[in-house]
PDB file of N, CA and C in Angstrom:
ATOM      1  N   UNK A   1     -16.482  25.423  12.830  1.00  0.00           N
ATOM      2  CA  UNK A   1     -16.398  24.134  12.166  1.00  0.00           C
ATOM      3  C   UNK A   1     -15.721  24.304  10.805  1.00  0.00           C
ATOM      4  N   UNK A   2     -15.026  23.351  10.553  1.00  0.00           N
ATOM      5  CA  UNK A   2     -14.148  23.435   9.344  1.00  0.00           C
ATOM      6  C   UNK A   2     -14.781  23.042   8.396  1.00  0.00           C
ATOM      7  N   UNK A   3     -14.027  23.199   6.545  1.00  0.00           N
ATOM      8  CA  UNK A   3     -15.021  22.524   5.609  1.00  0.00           C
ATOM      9  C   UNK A   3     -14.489  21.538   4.923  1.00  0.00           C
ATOM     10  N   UNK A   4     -15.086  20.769   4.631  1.00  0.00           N
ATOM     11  CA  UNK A   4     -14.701  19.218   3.755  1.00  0.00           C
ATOM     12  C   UNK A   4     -14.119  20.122   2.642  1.00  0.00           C
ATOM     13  N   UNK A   5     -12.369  19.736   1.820  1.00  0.00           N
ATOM     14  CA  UNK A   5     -11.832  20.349   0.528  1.00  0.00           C
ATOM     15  C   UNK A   5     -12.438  20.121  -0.566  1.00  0.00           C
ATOM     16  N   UNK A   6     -13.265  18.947  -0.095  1.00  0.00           N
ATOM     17  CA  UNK A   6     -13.886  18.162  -1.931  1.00  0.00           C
ATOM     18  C   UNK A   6     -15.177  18.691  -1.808  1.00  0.00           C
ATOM     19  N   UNK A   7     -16.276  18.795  -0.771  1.00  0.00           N
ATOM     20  CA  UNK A   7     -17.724  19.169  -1.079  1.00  0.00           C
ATOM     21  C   UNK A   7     -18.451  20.211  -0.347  1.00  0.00           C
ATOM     22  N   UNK A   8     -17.310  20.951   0.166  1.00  0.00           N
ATOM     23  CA  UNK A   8     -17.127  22.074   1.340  1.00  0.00           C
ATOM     24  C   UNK A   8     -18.753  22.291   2.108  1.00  0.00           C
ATOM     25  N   UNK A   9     -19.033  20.630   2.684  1.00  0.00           N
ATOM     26  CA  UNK A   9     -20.088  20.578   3.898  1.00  0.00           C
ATOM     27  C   UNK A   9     -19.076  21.130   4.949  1.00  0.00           C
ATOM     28  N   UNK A  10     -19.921  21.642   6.080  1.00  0.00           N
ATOM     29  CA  UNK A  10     -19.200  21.475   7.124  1.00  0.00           C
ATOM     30  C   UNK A  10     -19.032  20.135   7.923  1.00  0.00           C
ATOM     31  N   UNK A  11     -17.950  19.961   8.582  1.00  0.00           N
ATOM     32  CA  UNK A  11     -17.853  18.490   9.299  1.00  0.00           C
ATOM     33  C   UNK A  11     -16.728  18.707  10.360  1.00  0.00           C
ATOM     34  N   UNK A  12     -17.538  17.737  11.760  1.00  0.00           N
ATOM     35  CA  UNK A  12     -16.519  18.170  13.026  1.00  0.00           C
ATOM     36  C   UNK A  12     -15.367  18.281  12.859  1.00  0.00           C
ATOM     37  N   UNK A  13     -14.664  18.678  14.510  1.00  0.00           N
ATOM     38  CA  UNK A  13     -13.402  18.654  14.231  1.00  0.00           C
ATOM     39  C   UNK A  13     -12.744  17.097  14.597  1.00  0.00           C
ATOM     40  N   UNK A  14     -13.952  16.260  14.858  1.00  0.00           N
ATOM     41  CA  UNK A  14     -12.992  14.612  15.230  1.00  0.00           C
ATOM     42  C   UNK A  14     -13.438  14.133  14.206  1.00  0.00           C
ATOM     43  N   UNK A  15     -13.998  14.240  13.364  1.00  0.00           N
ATOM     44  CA  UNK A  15     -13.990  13.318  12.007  1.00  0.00           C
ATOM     45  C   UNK A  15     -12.940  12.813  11.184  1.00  0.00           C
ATOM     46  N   UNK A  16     -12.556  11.775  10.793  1.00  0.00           N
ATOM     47  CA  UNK A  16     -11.838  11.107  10.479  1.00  0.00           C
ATOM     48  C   UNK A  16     -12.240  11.614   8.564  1.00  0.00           C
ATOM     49  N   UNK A  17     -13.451  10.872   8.342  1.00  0.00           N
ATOM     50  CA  UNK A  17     -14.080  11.415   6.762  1.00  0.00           C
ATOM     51  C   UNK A  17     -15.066  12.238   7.043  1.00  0.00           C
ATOM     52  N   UNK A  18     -15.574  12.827   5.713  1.00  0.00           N
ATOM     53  CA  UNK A  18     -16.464  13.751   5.642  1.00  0.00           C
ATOM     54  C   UNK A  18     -17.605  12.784   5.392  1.00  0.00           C
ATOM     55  N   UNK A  19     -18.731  13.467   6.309  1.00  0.00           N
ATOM     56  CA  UNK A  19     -19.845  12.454   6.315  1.00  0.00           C
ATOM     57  C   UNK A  19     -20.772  12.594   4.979  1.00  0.00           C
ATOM     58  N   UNK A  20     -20.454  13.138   4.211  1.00  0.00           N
ATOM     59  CA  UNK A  20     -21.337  13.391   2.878  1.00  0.00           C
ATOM     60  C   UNK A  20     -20.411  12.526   1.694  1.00  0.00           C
ATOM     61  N   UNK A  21     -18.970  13.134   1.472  1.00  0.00           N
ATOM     62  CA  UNK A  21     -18.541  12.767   0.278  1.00  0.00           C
ATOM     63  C   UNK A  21     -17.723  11.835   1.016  1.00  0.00           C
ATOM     64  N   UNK A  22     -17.026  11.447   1.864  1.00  0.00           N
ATOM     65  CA  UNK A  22     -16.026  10.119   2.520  1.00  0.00           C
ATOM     66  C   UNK A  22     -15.139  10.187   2.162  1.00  0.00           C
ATOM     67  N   UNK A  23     -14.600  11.600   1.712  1.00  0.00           N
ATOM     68  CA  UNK A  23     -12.863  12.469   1.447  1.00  0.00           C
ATOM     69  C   UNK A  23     -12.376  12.104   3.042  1.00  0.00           C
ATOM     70  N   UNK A  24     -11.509  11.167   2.954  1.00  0.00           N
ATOM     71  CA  UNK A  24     -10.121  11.697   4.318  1.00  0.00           C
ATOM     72  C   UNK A  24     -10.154  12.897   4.602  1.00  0.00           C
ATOM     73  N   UNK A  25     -10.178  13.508   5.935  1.00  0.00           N
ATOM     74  CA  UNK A  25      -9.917  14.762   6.408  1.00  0.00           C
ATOM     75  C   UNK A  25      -8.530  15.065   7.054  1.00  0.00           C
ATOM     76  N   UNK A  26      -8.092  13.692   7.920  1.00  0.00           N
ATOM     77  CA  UNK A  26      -6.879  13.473   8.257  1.00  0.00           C
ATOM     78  C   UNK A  26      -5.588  12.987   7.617  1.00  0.00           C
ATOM     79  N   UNK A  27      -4.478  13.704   7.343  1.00  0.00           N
ATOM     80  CA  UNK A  27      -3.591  13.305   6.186  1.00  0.00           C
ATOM     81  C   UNK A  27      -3.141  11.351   6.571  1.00  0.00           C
ATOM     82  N   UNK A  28      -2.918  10.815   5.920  1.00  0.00           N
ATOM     83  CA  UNK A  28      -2.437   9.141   6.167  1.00  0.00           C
ATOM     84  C   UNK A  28      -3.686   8.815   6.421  1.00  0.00           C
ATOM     85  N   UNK A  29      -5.038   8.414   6.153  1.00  0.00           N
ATOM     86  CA  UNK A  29      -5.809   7.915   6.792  1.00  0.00           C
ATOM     87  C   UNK A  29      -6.893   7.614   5.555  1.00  0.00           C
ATOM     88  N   UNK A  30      -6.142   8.346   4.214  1.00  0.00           N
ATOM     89  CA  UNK A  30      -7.266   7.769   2.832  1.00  0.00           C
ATOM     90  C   UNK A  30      -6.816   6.061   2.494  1.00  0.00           C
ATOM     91  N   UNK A  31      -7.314   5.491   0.943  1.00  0.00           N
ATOM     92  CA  UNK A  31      -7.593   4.534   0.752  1.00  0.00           C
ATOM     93  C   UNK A  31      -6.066   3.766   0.489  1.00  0.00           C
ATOM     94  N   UNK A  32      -5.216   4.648   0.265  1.00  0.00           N
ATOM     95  CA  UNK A  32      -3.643   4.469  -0.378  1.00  0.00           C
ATOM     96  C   UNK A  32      -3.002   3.980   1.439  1.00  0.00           C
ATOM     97  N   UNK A  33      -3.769   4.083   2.264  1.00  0.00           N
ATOM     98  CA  UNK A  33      -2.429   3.531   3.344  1.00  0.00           C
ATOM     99  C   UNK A  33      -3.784   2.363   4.546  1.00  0.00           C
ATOM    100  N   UNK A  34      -4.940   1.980   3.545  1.00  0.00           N
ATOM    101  CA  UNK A  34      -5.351   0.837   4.318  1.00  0.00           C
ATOM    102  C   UNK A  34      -4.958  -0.402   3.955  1.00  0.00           C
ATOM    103  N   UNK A  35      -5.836  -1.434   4.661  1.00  0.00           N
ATOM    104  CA  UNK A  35      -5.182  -2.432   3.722  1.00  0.00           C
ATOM    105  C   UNK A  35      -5.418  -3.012   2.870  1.00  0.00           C
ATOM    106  N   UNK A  36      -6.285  -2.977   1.984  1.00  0.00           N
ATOM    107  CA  UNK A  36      -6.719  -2.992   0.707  1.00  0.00           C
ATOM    108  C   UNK A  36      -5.681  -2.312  -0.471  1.00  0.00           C
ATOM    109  N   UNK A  37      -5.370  -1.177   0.328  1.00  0.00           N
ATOM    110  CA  UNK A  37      -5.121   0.059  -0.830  1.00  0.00           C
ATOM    111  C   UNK A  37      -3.184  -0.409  -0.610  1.00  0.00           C
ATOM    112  N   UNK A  38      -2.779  -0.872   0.357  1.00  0.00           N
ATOM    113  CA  UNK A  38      -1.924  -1.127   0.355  1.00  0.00           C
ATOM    114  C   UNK A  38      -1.355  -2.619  -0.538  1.00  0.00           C
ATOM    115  N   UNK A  39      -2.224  -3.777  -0.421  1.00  0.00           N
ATOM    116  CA  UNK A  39      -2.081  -5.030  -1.128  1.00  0.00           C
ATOM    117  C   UNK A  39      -2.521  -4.396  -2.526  1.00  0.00           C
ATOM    118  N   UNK A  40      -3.407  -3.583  -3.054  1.00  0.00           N
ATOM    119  CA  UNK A  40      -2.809  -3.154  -4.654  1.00  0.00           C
ATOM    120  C   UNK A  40      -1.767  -2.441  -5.111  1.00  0.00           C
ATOM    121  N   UNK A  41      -1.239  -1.523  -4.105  1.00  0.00           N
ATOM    122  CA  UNK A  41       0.167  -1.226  -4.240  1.00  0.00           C
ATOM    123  C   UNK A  41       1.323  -1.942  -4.086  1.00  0.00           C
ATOM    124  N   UNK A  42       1.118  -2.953  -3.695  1.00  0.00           N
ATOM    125  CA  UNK A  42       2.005  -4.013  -3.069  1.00  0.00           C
ATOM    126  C   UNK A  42       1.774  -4.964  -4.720  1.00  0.00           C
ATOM    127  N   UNK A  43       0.692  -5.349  -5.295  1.00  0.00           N
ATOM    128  CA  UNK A  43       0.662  -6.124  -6.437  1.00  0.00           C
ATOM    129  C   UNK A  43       1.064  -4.901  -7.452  1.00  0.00           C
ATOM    130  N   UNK A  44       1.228  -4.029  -7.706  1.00  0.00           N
ATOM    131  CA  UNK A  44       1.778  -2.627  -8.910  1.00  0.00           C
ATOM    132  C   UNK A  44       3.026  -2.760  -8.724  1.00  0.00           C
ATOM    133  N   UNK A  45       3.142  -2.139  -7.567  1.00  0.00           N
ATOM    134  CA  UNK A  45       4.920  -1.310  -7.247  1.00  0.00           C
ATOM    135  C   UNK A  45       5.593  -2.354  -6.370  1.00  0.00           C
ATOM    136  N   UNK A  46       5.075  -3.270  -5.966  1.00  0.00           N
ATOM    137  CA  UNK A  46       5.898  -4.433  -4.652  1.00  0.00           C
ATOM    138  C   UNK A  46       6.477  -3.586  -4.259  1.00  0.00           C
ATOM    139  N   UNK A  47       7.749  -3.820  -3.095  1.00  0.00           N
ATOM    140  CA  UNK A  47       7.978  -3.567  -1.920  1.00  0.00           C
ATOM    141  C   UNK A  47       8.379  -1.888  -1.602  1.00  0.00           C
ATOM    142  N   UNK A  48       7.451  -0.984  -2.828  1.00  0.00           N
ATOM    143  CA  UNK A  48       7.725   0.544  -2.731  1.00  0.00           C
ATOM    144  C   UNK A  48       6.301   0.683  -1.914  1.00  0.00           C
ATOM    145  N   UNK A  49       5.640  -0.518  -1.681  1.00  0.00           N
ATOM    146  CA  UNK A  49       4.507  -0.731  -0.746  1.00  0.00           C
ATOM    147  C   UNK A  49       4.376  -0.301   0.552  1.00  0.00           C
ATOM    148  N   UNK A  50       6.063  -0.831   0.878  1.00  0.00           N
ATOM    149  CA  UNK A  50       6.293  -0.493   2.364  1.00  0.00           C
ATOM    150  C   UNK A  50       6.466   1.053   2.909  1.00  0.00           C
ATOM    151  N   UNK A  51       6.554   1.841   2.051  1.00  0.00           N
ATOM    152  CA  UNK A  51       6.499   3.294   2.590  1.00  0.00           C
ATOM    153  C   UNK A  51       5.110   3.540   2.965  1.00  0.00           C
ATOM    154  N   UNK A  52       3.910   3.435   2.547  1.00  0.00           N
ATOM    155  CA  UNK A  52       2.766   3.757   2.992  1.00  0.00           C
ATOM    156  C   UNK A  52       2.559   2.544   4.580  1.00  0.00           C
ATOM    157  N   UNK A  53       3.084   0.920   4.271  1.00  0.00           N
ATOM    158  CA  UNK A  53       2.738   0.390   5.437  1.00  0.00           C
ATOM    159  C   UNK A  53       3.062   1.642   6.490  1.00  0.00           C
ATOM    160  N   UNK A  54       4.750   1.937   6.337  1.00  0.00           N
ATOM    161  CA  UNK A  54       4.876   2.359   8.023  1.00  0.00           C
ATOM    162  C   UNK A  54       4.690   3.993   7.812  1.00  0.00           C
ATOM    163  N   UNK A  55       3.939   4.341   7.265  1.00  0.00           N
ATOM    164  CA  UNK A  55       3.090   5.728   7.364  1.00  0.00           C
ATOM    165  C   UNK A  55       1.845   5.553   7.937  1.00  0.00           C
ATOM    166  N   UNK A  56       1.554   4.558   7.871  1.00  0.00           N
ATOM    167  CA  UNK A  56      -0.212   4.464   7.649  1.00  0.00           C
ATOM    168  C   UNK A  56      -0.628   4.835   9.281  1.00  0.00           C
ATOM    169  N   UNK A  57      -1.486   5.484   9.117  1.00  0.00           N
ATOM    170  CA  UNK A  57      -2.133   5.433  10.790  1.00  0.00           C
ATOM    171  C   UNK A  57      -3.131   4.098  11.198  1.00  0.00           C
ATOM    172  N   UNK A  58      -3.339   3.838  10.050  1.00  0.00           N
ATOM    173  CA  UNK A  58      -4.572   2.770  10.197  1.00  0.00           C
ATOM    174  C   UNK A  58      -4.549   1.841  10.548  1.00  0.00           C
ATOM    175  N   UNK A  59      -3.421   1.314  10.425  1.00  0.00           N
ATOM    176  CA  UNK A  59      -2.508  -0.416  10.556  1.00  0.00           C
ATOM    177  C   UNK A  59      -1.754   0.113  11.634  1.00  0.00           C
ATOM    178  N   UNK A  60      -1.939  -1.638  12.881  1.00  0.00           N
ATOM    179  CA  UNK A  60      -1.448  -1.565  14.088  1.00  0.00           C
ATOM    180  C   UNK A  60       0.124  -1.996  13.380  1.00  0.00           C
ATOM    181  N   UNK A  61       0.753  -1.687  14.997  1.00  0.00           N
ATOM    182  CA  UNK A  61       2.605  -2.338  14.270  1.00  0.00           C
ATOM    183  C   UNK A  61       2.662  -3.397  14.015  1.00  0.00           C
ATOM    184  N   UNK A  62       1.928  -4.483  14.808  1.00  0.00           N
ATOM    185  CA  UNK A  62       1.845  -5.998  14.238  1.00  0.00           C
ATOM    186  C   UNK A  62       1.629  -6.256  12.222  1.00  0.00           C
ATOM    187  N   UNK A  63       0.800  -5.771  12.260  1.00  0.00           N
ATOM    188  CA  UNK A  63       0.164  -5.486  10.972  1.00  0.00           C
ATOM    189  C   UNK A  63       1.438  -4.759  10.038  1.00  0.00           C
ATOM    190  N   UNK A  64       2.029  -3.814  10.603  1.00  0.00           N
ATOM    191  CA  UNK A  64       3.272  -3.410   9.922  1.00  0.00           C
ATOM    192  C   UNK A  64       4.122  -4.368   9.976  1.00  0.00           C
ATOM    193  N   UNK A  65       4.482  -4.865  10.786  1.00  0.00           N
ATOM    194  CA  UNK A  65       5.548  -6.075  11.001  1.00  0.00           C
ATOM    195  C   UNK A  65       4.803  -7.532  10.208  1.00  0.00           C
ATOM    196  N   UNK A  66       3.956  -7.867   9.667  1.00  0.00           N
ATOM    197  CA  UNK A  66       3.245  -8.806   9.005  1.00  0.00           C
ATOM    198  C   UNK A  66       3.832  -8.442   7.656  1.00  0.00           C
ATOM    199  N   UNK A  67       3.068  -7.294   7.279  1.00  0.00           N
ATOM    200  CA  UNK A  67       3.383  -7.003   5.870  1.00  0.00           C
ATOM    201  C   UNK A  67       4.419  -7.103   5.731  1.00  0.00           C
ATOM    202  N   UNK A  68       5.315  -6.279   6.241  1.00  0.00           N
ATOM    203  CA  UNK A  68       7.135  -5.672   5.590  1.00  0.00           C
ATOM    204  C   UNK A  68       7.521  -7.342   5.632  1.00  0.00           C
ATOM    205  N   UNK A  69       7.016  -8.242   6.381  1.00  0.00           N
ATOM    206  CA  UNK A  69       7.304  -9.515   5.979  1.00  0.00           C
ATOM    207  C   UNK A  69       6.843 -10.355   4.862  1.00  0.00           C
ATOM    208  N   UNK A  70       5.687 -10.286   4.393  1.00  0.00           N
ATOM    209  CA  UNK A  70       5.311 -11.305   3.109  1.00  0.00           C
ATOM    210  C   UNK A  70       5.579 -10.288   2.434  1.00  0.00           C
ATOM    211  N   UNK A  71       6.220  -8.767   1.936  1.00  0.00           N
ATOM    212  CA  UNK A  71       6.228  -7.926   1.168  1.00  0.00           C
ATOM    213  C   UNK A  71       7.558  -8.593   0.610  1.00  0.00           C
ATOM    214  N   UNK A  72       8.972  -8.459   1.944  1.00  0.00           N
ATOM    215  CA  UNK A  72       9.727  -9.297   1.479  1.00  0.00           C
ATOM    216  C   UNK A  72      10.010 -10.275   0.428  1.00  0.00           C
ATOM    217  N   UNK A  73       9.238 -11.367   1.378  1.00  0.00           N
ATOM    218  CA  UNK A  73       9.438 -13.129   1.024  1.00  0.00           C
ATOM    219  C   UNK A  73       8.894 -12.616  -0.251  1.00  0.00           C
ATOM    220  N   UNK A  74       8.182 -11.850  -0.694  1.00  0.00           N
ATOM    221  CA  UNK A  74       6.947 -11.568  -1.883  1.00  0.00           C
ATOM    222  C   UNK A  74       7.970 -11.651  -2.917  1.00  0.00           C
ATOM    223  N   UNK A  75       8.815 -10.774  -2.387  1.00  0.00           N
ATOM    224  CA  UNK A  75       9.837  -9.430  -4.027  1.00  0.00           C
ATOM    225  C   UNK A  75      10.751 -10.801  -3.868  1.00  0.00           C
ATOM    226  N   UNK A  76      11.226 -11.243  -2.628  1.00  0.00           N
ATOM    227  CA  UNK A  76      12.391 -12.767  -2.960  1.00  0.00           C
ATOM    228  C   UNK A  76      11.775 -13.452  -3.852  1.00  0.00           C
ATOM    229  N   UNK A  77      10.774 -14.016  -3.726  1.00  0.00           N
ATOM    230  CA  UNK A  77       9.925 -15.290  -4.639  1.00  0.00           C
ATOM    231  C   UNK A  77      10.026 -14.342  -5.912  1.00  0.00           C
ATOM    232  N   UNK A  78       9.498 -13.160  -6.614  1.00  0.00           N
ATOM    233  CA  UNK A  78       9.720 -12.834  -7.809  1.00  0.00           C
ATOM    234  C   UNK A  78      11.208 -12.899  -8.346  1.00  0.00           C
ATOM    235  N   UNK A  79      12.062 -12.262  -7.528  1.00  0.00           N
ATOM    236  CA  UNK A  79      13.248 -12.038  -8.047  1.00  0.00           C
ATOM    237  C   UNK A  79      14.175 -13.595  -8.644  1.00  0.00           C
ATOM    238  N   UNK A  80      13.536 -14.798  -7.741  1.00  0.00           N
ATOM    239  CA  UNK A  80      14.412 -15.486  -7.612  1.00  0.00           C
ATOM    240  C   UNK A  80      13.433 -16.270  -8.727  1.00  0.00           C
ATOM    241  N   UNK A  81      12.185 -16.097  -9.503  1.00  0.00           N
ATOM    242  CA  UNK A  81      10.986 -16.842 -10.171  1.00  0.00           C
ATOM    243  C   UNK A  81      12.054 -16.169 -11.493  1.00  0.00           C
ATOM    244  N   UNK A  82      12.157 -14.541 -11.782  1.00  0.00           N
ATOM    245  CA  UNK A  82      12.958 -13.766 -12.611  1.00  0.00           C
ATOM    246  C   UNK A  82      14.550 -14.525 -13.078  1.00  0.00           C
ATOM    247  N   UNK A  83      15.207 -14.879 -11.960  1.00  0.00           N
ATOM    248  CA  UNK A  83      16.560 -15.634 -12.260  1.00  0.00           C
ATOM    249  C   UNK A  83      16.459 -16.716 -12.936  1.00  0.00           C
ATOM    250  N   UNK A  84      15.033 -17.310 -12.338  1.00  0.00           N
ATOM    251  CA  UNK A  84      15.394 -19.228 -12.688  1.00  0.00           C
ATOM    252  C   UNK A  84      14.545 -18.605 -14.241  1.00  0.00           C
ATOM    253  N   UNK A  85      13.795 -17.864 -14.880  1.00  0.00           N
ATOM    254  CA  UNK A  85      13.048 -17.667 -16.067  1.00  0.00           C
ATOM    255  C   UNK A  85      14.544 -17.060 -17.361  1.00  0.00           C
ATOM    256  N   UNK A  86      15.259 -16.484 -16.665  1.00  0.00           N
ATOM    257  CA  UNK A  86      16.681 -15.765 -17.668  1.00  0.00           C
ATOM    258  C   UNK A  86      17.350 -16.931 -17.766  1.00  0.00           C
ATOM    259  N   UNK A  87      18.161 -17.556 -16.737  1.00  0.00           N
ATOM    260  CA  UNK A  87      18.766 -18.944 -17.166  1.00  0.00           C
ATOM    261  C   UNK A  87      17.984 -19.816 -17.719  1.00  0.00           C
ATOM    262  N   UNK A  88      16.790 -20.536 -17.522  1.00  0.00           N
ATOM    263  CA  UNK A  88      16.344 -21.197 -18.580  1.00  0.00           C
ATOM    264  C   UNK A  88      16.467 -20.630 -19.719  1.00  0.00           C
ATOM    265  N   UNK A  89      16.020 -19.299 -20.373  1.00  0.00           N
ATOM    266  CA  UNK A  89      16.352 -19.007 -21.396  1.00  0.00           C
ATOM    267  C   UNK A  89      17.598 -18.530 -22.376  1.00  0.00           C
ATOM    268  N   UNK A  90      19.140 -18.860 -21.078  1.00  0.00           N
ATOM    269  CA  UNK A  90      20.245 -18.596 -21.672  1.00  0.00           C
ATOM    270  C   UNK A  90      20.560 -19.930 -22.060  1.00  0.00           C
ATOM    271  N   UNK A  91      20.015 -20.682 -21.348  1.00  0.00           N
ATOM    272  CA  UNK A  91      20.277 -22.255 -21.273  1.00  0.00           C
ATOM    273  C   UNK A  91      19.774 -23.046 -22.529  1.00  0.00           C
ATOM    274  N   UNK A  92      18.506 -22.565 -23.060  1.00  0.00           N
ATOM    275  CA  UNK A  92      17.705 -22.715 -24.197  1.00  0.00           C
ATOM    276  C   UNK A  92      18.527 -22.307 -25.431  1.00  0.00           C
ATOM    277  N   UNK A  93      18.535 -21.095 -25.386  1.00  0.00           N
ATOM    278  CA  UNK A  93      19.080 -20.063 -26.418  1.00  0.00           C
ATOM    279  C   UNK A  93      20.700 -20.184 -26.669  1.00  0.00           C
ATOM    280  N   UNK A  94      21.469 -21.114 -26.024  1.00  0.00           N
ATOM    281  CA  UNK A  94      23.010 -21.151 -26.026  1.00  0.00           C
ATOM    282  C   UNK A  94      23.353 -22.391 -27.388  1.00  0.00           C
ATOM    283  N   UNK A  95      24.074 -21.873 -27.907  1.00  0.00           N
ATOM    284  CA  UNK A  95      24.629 -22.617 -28.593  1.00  0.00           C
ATOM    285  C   UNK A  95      25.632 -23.648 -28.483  1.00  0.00           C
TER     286      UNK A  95
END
C-alpha cells in the first residue's frame, strides 16, 4: 500500500483522496480542475480557465463544452464592456 505525500497514512490503491487529510492522490483530480475551483479561476484569470476545463478528469465533455462556452461569451461581454468604457472616456476627455 502506498503513502498519502501530505500525511504519509497509508491509503488504497483506488483512492481517489486520502481518507485522513483529503490530499488528491490522482494528478487532475484536486480542487483547481472541479467546478468550483474552476469558476474562481474563471472569475481571476478568465478564459486561462479553459486549460484546467479540458484537463480536468472530473467534468464530463458536456460540461467541457458548457464552460469553454459561457467562458467565451464571458471574456466577449468584458472585452466589449472594456471598449464601450475607453470610448466613453475618449469621448468625454476630447477636446
Amino acid at each position: 500500500m502506498p503513502d498519502c505525500p501530505r500525511c504519509h497514512e497509508k491509503v488504497d490503491l483506488t483512492d481517489a483522496y486520502c481518507r485522513t487529510c483529503g490530499r488528491a492522490l490522482q494528478p487532475r483530480l484536486g480542487f483547481w480542475f472541479s467546478h468550483s475551483g474552476i469558476l474562481l479561476q474563471a472569475l481571476c484569470i478568465g478564459p486561462f480557465a479553459l486549460i484546467c476545463v479540458w484537463m480536468s478528469r472530473r467534468i464530463s465533455l458536456l460540461a467541457k463544452w458548457l464552460w469553454t462556452i459561457g467562458l467565451v461569451l464571458f471574456s466577449a461581454y468584458l472585452i466589449y464592456g472594456i471598449y464601450q468604457t475607453i470610448m466613453l472616456l475618449l469621448s468625454a476627455f476630447s477636446f
